[in-house]
Protein backbone atom coordinates (compact mmCIF):
# COMPACT_ATOMS: atom_id res chain seq x y z
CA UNK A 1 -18.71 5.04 2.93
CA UNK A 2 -22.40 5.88 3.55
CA UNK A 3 -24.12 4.96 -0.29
CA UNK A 4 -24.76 1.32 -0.82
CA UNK A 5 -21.72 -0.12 -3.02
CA UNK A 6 -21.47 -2.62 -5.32
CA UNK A 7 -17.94 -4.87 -4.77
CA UNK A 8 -16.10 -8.04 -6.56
CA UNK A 9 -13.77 -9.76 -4.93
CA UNK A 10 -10.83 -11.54 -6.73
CA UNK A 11 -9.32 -14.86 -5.77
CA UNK A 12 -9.22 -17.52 -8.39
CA UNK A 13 -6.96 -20.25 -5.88
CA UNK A 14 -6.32 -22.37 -4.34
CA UNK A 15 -8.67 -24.34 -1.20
CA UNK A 16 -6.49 -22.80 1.72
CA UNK A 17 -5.83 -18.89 -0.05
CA UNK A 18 -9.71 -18.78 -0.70
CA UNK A 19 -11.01 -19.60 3.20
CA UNK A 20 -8.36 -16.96 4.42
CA UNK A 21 -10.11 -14.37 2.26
CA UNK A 22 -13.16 -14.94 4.31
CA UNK A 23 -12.71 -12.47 6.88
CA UNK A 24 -12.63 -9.96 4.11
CA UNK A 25 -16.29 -10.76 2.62
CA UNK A 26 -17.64 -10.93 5.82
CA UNK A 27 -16.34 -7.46 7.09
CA UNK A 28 -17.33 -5.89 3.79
CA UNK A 29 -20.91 -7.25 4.15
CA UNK A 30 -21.36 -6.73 7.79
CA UNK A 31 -19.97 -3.43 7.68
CA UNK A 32 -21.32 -1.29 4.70
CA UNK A 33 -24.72 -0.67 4.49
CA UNK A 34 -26.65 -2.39 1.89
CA UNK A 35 -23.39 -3.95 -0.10
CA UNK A 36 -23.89 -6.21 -2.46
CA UNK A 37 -20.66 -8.47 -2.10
CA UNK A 38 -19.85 -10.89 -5.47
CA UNK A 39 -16.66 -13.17 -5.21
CA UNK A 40 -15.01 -14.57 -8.62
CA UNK A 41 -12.55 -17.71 -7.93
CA UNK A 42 -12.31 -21.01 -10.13
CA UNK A 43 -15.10 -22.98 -11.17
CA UNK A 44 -12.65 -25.82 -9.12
CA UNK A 45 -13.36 -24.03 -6.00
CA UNK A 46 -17.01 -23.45 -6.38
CA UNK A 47 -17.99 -25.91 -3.24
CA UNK A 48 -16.28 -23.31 -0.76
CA UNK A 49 -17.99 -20.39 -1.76
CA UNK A 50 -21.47 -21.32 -2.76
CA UNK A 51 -22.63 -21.39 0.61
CA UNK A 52 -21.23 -18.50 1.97
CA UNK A 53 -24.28 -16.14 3.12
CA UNK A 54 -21.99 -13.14 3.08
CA UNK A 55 -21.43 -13.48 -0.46
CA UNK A 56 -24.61 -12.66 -2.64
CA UNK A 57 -23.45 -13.61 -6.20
CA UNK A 58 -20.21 -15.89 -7.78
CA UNK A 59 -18.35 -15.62 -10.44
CA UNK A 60 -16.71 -18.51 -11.92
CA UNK A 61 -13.51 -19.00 -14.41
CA UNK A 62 -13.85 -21.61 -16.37
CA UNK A 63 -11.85 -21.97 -19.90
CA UNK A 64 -12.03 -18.55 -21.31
CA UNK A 65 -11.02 -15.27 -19.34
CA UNK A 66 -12.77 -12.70 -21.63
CA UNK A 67 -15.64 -14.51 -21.52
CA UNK A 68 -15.90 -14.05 -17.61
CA UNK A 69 -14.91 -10.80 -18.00
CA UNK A 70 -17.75 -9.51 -20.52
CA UNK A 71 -19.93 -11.30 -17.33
CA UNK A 72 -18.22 -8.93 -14.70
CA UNK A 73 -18.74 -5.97 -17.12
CA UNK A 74 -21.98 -6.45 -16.80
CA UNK A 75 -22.53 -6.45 -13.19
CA UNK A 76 -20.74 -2.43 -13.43
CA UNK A 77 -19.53 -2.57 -10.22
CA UNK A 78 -17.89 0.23 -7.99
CA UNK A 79 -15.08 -1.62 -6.69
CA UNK A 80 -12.69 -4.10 -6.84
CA UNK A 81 -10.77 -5.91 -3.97
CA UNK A 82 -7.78 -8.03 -5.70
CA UNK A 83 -7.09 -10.62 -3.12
CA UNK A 84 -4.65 -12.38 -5.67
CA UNK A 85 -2.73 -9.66 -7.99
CA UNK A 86 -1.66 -12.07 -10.41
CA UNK A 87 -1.87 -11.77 -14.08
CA UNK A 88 -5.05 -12.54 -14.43
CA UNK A 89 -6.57 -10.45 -11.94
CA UNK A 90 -4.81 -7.04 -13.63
CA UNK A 91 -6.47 -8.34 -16.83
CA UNK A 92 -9.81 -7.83 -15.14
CA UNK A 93 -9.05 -4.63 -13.75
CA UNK A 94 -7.84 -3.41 -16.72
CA UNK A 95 -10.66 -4.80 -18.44
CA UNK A 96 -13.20 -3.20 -16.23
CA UNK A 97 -12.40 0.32 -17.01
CA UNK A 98 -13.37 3.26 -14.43
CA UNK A 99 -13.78 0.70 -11.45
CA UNK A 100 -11.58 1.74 -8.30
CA UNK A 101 -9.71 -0.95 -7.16
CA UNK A 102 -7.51 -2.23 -4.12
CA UNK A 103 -4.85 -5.05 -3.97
CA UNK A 104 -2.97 -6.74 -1.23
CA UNK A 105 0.26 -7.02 -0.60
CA UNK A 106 1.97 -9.59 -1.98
CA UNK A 107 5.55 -9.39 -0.69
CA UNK A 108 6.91 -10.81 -3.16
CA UNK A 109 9.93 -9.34 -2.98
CA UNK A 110 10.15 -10.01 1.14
CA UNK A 111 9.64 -13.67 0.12
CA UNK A 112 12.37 -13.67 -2.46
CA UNK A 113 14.84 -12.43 -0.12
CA UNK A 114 13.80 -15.04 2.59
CA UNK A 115 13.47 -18.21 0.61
CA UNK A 116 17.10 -17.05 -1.47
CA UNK A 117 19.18 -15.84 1.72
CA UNK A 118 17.24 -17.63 4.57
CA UNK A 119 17.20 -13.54 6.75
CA UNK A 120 13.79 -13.60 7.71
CA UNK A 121 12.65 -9.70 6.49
CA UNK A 122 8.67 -11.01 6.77
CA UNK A 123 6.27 -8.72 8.78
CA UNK A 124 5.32 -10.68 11.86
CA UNK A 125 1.68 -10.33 10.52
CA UNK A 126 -0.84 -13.17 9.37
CA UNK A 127 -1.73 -13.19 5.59
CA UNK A 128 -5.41 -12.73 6.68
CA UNK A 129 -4.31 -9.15 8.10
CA UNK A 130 -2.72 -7.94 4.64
CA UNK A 131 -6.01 -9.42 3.01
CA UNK A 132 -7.50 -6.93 5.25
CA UNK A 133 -5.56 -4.06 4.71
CA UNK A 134 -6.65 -3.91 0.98
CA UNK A 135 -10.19 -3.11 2.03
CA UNK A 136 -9.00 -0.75 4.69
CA UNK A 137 -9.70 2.60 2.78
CA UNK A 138 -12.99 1.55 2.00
CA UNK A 139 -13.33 1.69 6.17
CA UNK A 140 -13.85 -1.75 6.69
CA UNK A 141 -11.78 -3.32 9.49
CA UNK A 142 -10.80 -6.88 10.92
CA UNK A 143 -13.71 -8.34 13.18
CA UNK A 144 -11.44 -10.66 14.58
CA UNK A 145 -13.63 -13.37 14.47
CA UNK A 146 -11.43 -15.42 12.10
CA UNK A 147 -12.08 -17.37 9.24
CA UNK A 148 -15.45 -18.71 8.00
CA UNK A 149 -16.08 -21.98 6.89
CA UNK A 150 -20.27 -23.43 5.79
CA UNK A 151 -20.69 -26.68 5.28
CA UNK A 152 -24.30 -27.18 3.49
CA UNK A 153 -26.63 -29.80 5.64
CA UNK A 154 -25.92 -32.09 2.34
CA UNK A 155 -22.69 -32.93 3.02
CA UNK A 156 -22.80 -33.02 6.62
CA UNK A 157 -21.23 -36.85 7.86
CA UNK A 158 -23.49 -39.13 9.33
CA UNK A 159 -22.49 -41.32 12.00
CA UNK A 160 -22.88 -44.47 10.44
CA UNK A 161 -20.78 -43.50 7.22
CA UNK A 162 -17.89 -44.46 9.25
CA UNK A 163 -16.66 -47.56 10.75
CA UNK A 164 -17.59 -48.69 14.41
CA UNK A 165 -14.02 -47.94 15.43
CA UNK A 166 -14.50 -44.15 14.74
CA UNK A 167 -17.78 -43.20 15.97
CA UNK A 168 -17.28 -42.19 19.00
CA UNK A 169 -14.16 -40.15 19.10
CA UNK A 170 -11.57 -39.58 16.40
CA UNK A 171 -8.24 -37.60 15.33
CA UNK A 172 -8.05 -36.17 11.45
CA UNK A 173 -5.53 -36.38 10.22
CA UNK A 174 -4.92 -34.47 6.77
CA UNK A 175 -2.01 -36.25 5.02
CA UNK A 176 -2.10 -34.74 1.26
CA UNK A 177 -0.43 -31.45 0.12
CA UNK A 178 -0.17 -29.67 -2.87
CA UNK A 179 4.06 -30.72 -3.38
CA UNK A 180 6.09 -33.53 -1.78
CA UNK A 181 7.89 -31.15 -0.04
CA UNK A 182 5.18 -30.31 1.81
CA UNK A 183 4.59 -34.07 2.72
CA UNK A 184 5.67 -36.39 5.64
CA UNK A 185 7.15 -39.45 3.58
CA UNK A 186 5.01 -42.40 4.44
CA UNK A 187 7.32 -44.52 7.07
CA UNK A 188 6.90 -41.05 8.88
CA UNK A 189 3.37 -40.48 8.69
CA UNK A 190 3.39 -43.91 10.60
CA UNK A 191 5.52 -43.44 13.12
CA UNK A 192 3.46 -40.39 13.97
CA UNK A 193 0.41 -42.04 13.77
CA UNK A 194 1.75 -44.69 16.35
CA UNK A 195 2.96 -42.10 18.51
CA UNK A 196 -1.05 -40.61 18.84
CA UNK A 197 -2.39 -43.83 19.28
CA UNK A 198 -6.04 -42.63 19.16
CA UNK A 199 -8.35 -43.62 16.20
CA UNK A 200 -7.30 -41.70 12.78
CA UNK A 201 -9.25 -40.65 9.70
CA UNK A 202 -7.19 -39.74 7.13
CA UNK A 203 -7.83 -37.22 5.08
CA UNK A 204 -6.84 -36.23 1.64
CA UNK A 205 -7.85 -36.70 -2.15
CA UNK A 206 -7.61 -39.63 -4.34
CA UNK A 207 -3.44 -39.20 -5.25
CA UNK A 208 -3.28 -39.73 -1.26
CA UNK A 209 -4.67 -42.69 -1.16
CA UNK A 210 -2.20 -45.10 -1.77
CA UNK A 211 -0.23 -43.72 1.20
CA UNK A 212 -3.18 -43.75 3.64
CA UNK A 213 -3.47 -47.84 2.56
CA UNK A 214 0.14 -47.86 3.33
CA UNK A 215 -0.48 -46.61 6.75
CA UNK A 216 -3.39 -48.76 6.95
CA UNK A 217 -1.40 -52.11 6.65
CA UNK A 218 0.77 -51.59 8.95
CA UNK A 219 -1.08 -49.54 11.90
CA UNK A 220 -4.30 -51.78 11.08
CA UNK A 221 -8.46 -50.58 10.65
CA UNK A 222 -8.90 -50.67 14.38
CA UNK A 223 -6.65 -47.28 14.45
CA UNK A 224 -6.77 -45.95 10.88
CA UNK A 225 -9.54 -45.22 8.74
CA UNK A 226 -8.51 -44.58 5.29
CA UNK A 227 -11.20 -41.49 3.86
CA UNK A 228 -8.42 -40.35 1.11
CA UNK A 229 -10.40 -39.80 -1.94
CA UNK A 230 -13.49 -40.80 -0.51
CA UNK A 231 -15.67 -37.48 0.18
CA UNK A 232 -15.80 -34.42 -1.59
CA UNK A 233 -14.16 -30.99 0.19
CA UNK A 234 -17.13 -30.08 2.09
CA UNK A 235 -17.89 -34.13 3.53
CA UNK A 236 -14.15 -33.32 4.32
CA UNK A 237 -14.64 -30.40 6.30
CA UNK A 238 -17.22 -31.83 8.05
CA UNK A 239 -15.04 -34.96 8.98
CA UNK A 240 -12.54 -32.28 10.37
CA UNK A 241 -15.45 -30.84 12.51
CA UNK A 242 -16.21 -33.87 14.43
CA UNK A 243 -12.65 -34.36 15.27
CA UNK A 244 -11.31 -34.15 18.81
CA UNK A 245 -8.11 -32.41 17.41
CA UNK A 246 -6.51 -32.36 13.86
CA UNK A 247 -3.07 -32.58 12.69
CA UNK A 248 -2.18 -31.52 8.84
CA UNK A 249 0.32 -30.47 6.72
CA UNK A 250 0.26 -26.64 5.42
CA UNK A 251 -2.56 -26.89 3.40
CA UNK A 252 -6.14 -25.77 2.45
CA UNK A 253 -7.65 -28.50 5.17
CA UNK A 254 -5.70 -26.98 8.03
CA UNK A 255 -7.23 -23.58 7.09
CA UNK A 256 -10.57 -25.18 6.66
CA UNK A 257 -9.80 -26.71 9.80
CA UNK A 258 -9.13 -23.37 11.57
CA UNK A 259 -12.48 -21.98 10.13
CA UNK A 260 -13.78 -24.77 11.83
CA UNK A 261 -12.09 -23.34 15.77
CA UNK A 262 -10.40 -27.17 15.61
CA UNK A 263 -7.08 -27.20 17.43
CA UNK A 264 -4.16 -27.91 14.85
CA UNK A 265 -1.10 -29.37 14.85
CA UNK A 266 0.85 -28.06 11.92
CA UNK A 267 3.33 -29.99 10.12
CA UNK A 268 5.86 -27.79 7.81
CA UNK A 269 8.53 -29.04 6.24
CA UNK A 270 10.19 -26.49 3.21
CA UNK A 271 7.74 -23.57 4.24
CA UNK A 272 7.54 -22.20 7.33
CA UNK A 273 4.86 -20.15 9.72
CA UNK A 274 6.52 -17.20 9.28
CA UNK A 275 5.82 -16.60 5.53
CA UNK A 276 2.55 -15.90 7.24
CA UNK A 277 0.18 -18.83 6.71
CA UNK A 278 0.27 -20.54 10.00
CA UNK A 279 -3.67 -21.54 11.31
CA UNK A 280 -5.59 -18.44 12.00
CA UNK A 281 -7.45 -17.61 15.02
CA UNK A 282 -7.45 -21.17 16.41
CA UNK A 283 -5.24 -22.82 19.19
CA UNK A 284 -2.54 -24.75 17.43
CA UNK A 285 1.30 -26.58 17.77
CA UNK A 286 4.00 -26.04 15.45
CA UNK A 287 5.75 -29.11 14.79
CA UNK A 288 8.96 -28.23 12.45
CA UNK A 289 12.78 -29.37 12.25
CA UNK A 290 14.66 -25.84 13.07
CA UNK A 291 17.85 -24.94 12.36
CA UNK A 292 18.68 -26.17 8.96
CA UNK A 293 20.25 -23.49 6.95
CA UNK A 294 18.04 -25.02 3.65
CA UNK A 295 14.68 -24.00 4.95
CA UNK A 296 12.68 -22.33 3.46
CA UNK A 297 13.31 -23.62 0.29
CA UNK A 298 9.92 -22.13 -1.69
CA UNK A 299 6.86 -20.30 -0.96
CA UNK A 300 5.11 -22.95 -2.12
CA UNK A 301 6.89 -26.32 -2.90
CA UNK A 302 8.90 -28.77 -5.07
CA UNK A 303 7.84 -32.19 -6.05
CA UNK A 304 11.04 -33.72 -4.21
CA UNK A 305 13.75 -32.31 -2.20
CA UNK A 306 16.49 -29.82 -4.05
CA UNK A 307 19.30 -31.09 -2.02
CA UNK A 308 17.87 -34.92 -2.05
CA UNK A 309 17.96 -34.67 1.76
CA UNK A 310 14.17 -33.89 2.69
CA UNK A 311 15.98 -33.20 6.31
CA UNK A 312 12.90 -31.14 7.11
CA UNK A 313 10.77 -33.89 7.14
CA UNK A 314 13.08 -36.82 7.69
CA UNK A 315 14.66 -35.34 10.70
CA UNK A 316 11.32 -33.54 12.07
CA UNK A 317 11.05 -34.25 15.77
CA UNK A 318 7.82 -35.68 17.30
CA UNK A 319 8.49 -34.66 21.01
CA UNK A 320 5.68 -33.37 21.28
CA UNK A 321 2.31 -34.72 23.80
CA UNK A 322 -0.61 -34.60 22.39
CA UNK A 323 -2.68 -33.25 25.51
CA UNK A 324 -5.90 -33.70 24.72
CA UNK A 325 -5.53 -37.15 24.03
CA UNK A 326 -4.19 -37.91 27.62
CA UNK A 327 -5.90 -40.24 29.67
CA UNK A 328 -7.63 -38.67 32.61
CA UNK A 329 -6.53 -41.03 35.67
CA UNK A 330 -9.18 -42.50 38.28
CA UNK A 331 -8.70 -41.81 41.68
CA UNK A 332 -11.51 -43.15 42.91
């Protein structure tokens, strides 16, 4: 493509899907001359895309779609990247008649066939690399310089917004999740926070936070600083960027987290690193229960256990050392 272009990209959720579609506006900015890059997501979402410099305009859904799409009509673009092929997103593209336009992948059937039967038929390949290949025959490819993440100087954490304990040095820890079944239950989000034994912000929103003053009672403030529902995404992210290391569950903080080049250790109970969301172009540790014939049991989640075991979480192993919390010994 040598003529300047004019491109909207689609993705109207959630935190996590949305920072793994950075790659894409960054390659398509960096790498065609003079294009004018707009990305449309949820007015919810706003906070992770305002400050991205590689995107020059946003679009934002709030209650009506045709009113957003009389908006887009305007703009009369000359292409369309789908990052999220839903419903909604064909409406647009139907709806903006004449613009070429380019989907991903979303192997839905491959999914189907894993979560029903358990036979793995998933490409070993990283969501961010079928992202990729939707913008491939416009010429753009993957930088390999993994996800982006900007954090405006507004929201950046100040030392003294957190106790004396956690000043110096600190593990997050991101403890929320969109379903239960993507959870630790709470007696095992302690026992894993006594096995670090480092201080702890936890992280999460306001549903979380009952379970982080849970933790809280029993570990004590010296280790555990409760930030559930305290800061907004980006204070969040920033929290995650001062961290030595960061353990989550598979969600939109652990991506945010990989953005950020933090070393992750991922906790997945009924979804698994091979549906292709694992953290991206960051060091990180798996820690899963294998072998269990149940697993996965969704793509996404279910607000309890379908066979009222939760073995994937209950019976998750924490064998694991945490290396860069180990004590350097003096020989001196």
């Amino acid at each position: 493509m040598t003529s300047p272009a004019k491109i909207l990209v689609l993705r109207f959720s959630s935190i996590g899907d949305i920072v793994l579609t950075t790659p894409v506006v960054r390659c398509l900015k960096q790498q065609l001359p003079n294009a004018e890059v707009h990305f449309c997501t949820k007015r919810a979402f706003q906070a992770i895309v305002e400050h991205n410099p590689y995107i020059d305009k946003c679009h934002y859904l709030d209650d009506s779609l045709w009113t957003l799409l009389r908006q887009l009509r305007a703009e009369r673009y000359d292409y369309i990247i789908d990052l999220h092929h839903n419903l909604r997103t064909s409406l647009i593209k139907t709806g903006l008649v004449g613009v070429r336009s380019y989907s991903f992948d979303k192997l839905n059937l491959r999914k189907w066939f894993y979560v029903r039967w358990k036979v793995n038929v998933m490409p070993n390949q990283h969501i961010v690399d079928r992202y990729m290949a939707a913008v491939r025959p416009l010429g753009v490819e993957n930088d390999e310089q993994g996800l982006d993440y900007f954090i405006p100087y507004k929201d950046q954490i100040e030392t003294d917004w957190l106790p004396a304990t956690h000043r110096q040095d600190y593990v997050a820890f991101a403890i929320g999740g969109q379903h239960a079944t993507k959870k630790l239950p709470v007696p095992r989000l302690i026992e894993l926070c006594r096995k670090i034994n480092h201080p702890i912000v936890l992280l999460g929103g306001k549903e979380d936070r009952a379970a982080g003053e849970a933790i809280v009672e029993v570990l004590g403030e010296h280790l555990i600083y409760n930030a559930c529902g305290q800061y907004n995404l980006n204070q969040s992210a920033s929290l995650l960027q001062r961290a030595r290391i960061v353990f989550s569950h598979d969600t939109g903080l652990m991506h945010i987290a990989s953005a950020l080049k933090k070393k992750v250790y991922s906790i997945w109970g009924n979804t698994t690193p091979q549906l292709g969301m694992y953290p991206y172009k960051t060091a990180y540790v798996v820690l899963e229960k294998t072998g269990l014939d149940c697993r996965p049991c969704s793509k996404i989640g279910f607000e309890e256990c379908p066979l009222k075991h939760f073995k994937c979480m209950n019976e998750l192993p924490f064998d694991f050392e945490v290396k860069e919390l180990r004590k350097k010994k003096n020989f001196e």
